[in-house]
Protein backbone atom coordinates (compact mmCIF):
# COMPACT_ATOMS: atom_id res chain seq x y z
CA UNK A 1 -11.02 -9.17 -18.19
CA UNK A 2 -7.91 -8.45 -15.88
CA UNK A 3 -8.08 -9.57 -12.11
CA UNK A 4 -7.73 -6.21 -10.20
CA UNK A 5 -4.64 -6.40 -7.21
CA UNK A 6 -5.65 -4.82 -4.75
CA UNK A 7 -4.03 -1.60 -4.03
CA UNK A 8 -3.54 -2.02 -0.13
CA UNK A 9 -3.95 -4.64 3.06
CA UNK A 10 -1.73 -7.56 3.19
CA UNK A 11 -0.31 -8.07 -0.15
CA UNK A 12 2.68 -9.86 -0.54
CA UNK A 13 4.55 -6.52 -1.50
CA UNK A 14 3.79 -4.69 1.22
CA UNK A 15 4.11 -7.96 3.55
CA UNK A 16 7.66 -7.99 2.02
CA UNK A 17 8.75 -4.43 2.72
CA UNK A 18 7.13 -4.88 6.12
CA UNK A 19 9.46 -7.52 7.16
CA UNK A 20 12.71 -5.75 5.76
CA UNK A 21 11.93 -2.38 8.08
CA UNK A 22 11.30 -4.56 10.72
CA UNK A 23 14.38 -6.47 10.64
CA UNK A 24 16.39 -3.07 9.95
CA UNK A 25 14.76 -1.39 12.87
CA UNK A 26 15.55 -4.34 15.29
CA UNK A 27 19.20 -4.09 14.15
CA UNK A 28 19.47 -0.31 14.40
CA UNK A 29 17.89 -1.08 18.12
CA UNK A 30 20.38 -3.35 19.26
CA UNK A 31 23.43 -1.10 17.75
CA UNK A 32 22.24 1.99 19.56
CA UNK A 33 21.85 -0.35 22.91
CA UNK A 34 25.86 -1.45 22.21
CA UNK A 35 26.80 2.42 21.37
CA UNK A 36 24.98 3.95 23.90
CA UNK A 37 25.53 1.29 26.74
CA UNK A 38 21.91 1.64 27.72
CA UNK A 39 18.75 0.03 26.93
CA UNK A 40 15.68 2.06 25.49
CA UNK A 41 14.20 2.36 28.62
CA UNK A 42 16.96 4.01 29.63
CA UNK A 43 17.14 6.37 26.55
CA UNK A 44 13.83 7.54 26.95
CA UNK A 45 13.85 8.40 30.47
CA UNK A 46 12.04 5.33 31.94
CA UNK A 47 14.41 4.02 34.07
């Protein structure tokens, strides 16, 4: 009998994945802070 994976929660596929969008998101954050010339705060209407 095959051990079932389970299909969702904290696999180490998903953990993976997780990690990469992270890091892309962070970098997209800090290039539209150096385009832009203002933090997100700023962006959204905060400050």
């Amino acid at each position: 009998m095959q051990e079932q994976k389970p299909k969702f929660g904290f696999t180490p596929f998903a953990e993976t994945w997780n990690g990469r969008l992270a890091m892309l998101g962070f970098v997209i954050g800090l290039a539209t802070e150096w385009i832009t010339g203002q933090n997100i705060l700023q962006q959204i209407g905060l400050m």
